[in-house]
N, C-alpha and C. Protein backbone atom coordinates (compact mmCIF):
# COMPACT_ATOMS: atom_id res chain seq x y z
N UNK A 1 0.84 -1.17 0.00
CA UNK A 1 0.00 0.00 0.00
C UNK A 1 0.89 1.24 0.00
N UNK A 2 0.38 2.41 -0.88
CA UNK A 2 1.19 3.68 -1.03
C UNK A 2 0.44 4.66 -0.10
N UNK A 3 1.15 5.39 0.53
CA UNK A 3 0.16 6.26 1.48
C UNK A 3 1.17 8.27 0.97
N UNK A 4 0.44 8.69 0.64
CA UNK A 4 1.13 9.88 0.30
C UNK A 4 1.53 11.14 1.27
N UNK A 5 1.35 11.20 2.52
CA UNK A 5 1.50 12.07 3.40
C UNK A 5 0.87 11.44 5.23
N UNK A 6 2.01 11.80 5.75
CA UNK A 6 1.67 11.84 7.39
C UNK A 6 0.23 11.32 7.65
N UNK A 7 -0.78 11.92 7.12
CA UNK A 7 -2.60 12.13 7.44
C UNK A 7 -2.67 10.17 7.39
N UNK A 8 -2.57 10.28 5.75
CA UNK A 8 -2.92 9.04 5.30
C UNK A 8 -1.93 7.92 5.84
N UNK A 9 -0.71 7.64 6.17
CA UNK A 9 -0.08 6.63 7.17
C UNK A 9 -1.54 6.78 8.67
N UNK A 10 -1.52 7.61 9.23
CA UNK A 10 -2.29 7.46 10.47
C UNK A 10 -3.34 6.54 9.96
N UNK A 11 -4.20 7.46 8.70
CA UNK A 11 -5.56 6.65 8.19
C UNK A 11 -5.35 5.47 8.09
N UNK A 12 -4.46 4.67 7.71
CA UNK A 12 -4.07 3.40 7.26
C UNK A 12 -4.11 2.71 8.55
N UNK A 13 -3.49 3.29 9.60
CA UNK A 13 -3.24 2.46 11.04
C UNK A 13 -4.28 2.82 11.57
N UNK A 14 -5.76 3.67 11.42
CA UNK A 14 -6.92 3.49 12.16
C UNK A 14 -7.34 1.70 11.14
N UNK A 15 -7.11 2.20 10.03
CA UNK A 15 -8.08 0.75 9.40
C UNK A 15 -7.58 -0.41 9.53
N UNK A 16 -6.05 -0.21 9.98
CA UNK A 16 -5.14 -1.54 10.70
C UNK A 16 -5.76 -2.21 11.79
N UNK A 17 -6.08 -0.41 12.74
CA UNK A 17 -6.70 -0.97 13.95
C UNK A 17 -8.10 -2.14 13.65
N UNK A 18 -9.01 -1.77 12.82
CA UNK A 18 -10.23 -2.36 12.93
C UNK A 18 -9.79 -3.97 12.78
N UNK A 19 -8.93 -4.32 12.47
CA UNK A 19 -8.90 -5.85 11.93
C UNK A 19 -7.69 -6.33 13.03
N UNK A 20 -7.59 -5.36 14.27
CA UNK A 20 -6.56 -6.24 15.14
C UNK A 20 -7.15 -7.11 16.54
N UNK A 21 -6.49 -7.67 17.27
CA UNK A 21 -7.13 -8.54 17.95
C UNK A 21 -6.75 -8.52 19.38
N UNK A 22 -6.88 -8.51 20.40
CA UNK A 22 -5.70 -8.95 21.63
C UNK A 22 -4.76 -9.80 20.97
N UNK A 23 -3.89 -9.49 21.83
CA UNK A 23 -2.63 -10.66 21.67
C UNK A 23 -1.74 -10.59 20.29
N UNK A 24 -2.39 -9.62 19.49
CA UNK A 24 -1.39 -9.38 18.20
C UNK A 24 -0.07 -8.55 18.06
N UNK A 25 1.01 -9.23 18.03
CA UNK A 25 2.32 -8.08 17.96
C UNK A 25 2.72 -8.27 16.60
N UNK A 26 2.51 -6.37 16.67
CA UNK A 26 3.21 -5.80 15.38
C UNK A 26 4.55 -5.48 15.14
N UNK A 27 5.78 -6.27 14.36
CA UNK A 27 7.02 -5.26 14.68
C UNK A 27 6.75 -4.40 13.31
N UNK A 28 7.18 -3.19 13.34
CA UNK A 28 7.34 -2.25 12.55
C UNK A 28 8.74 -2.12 12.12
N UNK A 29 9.12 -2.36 10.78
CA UNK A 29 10.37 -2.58 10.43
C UNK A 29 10.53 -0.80 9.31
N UNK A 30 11.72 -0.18 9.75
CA UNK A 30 11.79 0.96 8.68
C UNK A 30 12.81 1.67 9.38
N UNK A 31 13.34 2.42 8.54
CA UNK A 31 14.24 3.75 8.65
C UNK A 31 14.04 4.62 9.82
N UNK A 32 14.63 5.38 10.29
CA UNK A 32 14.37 6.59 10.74
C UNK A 32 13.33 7.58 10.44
N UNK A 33 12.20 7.93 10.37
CA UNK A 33 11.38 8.59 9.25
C UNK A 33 10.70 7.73 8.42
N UNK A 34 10.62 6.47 8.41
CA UNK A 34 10.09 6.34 7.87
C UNK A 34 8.40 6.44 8.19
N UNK A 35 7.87 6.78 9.52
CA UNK A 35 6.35 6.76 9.56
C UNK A 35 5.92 5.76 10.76
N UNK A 36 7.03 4.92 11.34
CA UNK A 36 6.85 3.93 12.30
C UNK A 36 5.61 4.78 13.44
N UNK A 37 6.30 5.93 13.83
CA UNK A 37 4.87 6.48 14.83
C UNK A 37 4.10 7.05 14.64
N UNK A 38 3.83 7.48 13.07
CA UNK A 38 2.77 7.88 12.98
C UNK A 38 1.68 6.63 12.16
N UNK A 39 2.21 5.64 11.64
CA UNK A 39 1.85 4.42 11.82
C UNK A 39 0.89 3.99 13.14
N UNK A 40 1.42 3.98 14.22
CA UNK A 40 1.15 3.68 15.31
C UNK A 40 0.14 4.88 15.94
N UNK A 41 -0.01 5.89 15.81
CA UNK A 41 -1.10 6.66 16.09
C UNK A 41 -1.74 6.64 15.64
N UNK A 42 -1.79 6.06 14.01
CA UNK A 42 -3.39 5.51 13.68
C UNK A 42 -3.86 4.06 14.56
N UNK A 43 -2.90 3.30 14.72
CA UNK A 43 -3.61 2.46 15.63
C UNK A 43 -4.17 2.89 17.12
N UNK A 44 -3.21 3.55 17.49
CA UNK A 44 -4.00 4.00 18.60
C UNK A 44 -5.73 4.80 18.48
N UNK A 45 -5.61 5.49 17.05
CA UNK A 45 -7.02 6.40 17.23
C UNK A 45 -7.76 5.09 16.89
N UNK A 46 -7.53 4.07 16.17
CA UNK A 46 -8.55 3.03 15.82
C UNK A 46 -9.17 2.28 17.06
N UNK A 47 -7.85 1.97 17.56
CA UNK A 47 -8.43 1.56 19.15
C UNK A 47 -9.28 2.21 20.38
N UNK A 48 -9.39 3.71 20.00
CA UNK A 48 -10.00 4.24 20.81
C UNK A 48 -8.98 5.06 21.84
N UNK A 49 -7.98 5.21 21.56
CA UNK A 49 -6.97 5.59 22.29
C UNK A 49 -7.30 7.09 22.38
N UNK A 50 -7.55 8.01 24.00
CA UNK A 50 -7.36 9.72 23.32
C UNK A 50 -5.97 10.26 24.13
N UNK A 51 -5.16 9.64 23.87
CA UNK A 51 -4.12 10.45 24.83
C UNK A 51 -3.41 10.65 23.89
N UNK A 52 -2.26 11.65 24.28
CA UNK A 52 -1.56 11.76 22.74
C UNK A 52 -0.67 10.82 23.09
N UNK A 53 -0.31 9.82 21.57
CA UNK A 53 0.94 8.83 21.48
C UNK A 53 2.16 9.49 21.22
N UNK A 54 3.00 8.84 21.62
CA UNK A 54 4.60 9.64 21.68
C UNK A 54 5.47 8.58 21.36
N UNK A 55 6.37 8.37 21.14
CA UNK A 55 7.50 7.11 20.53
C UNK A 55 7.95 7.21 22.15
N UNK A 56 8.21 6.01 22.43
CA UNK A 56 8.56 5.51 24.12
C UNK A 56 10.43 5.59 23.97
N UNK A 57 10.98 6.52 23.02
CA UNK A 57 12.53 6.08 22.94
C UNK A 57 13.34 6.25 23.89
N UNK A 58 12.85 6.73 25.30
CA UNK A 58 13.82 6.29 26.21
C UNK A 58 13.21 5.76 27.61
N UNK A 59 11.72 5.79 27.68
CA UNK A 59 10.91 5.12 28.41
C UNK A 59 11.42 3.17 28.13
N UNK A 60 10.92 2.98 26.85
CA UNK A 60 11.05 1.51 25.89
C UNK A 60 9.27 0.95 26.12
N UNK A 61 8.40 1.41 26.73
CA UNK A 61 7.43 1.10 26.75
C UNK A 61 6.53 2.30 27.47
N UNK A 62 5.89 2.48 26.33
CA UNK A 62 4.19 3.59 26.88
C UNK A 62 3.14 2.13 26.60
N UNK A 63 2.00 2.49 27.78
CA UNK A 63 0.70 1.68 27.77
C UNK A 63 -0.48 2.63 27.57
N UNK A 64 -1.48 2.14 26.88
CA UNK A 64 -2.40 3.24 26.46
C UNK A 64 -3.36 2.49 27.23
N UNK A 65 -4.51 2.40 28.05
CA UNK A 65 -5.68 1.26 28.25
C UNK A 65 -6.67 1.99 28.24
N UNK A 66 -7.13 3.09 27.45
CA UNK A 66 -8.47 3.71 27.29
C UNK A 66 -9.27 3.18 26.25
N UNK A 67 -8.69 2.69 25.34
CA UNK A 67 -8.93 2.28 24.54
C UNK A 67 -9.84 0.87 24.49
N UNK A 68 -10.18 0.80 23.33
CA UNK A 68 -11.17 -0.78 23.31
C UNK A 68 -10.24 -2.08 24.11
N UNK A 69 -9.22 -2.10 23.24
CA UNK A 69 -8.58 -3.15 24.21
C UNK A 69 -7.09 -1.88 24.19
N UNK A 70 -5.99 -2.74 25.13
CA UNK A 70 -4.90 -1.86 25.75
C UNK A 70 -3.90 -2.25 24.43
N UNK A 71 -3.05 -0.50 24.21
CA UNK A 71 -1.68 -0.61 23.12
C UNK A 71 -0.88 -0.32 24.25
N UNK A 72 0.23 -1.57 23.87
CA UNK A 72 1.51 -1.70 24.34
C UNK A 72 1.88 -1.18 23.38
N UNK A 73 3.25 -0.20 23.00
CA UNK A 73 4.42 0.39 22.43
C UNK A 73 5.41 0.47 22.69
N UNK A 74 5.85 -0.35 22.59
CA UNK A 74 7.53 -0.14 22.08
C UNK A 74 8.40 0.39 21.34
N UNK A 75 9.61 0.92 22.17
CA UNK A 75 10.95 1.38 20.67
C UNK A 75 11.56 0.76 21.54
N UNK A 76 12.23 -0.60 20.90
CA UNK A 76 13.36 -1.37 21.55
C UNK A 76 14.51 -0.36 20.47
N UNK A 77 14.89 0.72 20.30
CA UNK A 77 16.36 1.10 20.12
C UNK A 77 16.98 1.52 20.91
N UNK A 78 16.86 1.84 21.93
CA UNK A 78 17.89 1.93 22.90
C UNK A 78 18.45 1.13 23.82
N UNK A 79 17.43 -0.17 23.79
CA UNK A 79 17.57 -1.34 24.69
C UNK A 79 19.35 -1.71 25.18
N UNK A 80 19.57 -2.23 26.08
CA UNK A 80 21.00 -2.53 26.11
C UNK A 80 21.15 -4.34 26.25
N UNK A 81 20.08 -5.55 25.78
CA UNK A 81 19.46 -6.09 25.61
C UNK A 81 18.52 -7.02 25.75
N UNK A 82 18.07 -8.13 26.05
CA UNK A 82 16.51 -8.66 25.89
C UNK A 82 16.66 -8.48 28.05
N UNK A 83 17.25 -8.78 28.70
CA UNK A 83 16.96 -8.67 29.86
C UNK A 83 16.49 -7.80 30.30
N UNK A 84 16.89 -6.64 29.93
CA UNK A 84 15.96 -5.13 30.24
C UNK A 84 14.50 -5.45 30.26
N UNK A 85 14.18 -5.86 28.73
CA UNK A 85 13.04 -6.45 28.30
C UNK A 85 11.94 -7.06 29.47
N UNK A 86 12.83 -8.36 29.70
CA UNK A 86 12.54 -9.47 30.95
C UNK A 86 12.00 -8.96 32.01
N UNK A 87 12.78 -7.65 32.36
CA UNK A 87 13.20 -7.31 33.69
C UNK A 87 11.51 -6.09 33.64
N UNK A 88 11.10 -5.90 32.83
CA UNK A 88 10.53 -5.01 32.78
C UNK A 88 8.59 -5.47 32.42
N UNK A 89 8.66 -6.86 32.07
CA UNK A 89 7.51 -7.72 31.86
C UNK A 89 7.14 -7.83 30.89
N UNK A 90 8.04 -7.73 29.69
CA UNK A 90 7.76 -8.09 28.34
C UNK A 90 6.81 -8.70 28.25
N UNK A 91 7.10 -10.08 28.64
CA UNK A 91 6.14 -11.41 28.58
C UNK A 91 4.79 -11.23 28.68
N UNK A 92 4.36 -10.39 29.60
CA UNK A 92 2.98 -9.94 30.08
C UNK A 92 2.36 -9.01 28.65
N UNK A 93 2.86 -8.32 28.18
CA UNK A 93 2.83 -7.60 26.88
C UNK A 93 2.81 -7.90 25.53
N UNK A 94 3.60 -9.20 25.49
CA UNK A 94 3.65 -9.63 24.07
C UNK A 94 2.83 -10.68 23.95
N UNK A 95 1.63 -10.58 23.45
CA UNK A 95 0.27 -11.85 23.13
C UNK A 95 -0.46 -11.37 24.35
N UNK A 96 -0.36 -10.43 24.66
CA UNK A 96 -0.99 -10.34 26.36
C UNK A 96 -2.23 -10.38 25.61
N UNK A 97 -3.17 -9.22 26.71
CA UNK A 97 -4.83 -8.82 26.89
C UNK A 97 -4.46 -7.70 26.01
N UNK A 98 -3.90 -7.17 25.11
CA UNK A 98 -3.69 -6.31 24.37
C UNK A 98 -3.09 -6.20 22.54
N UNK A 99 -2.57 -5.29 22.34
CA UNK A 99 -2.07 -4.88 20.77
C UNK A 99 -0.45 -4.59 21.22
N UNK A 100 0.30 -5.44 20.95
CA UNK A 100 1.62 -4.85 21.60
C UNK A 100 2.07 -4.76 20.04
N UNK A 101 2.73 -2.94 19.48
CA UNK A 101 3.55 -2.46 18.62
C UNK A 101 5.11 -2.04 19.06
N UNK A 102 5.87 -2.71 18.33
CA UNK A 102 7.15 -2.62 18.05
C UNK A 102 7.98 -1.74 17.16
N UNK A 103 8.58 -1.05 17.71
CA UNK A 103 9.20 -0.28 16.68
C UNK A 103 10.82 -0.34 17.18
N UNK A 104 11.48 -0.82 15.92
CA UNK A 104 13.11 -0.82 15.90
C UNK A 104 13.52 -2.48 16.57
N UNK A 105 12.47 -3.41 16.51
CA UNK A 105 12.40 -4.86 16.87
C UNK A 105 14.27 -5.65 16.02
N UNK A 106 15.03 -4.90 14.98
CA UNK A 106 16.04 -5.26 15.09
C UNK A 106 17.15 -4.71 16.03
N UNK A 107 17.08 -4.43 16.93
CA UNK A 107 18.12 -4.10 18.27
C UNK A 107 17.79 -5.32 19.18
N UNK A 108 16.85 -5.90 18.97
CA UNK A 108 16.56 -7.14 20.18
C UNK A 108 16.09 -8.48 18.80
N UNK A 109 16.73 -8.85 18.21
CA UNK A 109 16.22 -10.30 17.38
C UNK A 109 15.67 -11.19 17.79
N UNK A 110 16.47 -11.58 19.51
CA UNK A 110 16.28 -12.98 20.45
C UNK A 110 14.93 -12.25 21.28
N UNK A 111 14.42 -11.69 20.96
CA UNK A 111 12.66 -11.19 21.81
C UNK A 111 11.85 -11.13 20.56
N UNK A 112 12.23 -11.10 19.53
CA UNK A 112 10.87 -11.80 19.01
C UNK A 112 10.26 -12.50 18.61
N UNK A 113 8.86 -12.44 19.03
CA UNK A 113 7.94 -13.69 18.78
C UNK A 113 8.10 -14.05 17.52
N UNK A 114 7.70 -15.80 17.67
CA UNK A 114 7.35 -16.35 16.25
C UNK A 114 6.33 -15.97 15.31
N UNK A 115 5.24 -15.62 16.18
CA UNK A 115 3.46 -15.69 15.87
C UNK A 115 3.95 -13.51 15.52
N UNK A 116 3.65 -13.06 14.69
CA UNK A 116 3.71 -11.88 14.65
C UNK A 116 3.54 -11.02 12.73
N UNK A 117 2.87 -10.13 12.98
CA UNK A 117 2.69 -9.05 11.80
C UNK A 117 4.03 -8.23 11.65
N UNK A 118 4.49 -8.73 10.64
CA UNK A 118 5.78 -8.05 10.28
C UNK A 118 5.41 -6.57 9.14
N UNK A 119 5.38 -5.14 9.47
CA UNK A 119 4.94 -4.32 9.07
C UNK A 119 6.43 -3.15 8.61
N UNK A 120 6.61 -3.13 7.29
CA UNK A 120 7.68 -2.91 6.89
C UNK A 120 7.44 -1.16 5.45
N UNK A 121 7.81 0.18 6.60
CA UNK A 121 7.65 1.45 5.82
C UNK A 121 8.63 1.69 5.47
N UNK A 122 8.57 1.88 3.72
CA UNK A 122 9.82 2.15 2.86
C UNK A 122 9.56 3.99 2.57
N UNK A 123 10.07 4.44 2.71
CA UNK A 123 10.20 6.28 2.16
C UNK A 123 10.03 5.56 0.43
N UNK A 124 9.24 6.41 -0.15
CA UNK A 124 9.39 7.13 -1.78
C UNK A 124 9.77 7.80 -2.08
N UNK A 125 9.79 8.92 -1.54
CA UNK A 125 9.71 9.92 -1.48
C UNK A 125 9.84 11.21 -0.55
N UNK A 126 9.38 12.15 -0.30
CA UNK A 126 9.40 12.88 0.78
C UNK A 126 8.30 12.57 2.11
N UNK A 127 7.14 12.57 1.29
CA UNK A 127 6.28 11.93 2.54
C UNK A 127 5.74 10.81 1.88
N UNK A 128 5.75 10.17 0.94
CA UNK A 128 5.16 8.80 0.40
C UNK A 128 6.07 7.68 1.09
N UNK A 129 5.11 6.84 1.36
CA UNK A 129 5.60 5.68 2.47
C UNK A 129 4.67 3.91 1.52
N UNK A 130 5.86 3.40 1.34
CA UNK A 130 5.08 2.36 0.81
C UNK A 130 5.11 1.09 2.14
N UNK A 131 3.85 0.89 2.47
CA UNK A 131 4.01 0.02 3.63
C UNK A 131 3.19 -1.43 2.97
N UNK A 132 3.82 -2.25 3.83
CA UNK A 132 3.19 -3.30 3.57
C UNK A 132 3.36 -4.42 4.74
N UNK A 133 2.71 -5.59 4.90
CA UNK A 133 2.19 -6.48 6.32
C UNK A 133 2.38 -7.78 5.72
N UNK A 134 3.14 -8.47 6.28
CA UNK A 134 3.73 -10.20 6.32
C UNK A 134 3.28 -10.78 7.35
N UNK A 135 2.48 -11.56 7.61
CA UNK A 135 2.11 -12.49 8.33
C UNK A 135 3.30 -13.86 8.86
N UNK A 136 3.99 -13.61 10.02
CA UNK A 136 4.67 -14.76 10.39
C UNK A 136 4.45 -15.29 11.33
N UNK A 137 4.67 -16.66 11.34
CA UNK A 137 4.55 -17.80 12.20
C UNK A 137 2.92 -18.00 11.48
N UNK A 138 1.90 -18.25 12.63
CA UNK A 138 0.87 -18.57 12.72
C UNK A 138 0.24 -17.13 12.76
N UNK A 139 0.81 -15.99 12.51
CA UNK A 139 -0.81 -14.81 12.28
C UNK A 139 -1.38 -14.70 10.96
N UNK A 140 -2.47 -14.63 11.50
CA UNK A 140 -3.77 -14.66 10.08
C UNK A 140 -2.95 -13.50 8.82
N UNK A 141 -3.65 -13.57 8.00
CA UNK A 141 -3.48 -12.53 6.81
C UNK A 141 -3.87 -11.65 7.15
N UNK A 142 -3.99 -10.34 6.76
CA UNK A 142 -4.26 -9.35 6.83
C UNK A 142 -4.99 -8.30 5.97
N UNK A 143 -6.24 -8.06 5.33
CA UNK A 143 -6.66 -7.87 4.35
C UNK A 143 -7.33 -6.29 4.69
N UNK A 144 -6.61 -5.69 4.13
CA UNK A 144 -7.35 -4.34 3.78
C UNK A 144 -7.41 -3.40 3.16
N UNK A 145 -9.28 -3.26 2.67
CA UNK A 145 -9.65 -2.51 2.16
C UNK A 145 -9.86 -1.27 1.39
């Protein structure tokens, strides 16, 4: 999918939201810029989320639970590695009672799940973002509209 500006990445991650489930982790694979959080603030508005979302880059985890069901967020780039993770209740987060999103999931390889939506924003351009969703392990396809 081609999304041509900031607006339309969000739009895309409200209509992401409608087709997500508890227990689904997204890693978000891309550049610097490429759209990873504003990606993720459309999921949050899909979910019902009203707080403003922020990239967690030195927190490593914001929880949203206003929402229909709860977004876990992640930026594992600063991680120093998966024990932090451990130490902090990953486990409880990833497949939990929630939507746990990943962003920068290559700084930690050995934390991620098998079962997971691999969501990968390429730049085109200046604000054109070609994104697209791989289903690995055992998650369903992903079809949208």
């Amino acid at each position: 999918m081609l999304t041509n500006s900031p607006a339309q990445t969000r739009a895309l991650g409200r209509q992401l939201a409608q087709v997500l489930q508890p227990g689904d982790v997204l890693l978000l694979w891309g550049d610097l810029g490429a759209g990873k959080s504003e990606l993720t603030r459309g999921i949050a508005e899909g979910l019902g989320v009203t707080s403003t979302v922020t990239s967690p880059s030195f927190t490593i985890l914001n929880v949203y639970d206003e929402g229909t069901v709860p977004l876990y967020h992640f930026d594992w780039y600063r991680l120093n590695g998966v024990d932090e993770l451990y130490e902090m209740g990953m486990d409880e987060y990833l497949g939990g009672d929630g939507v746990a999103v990943v962003e920068w999931p290559s700084q930690c390889p050995e934390a991620i799940p098998e079962t997971h939506l691999a969501v990968h924003l390429t730049p085109v351009g200046d604000s054109d973002r070609e994104i697209s969703f791989e289903p690995m392990g055992d998650f369903r396809k992903i079809s949208l509209d």
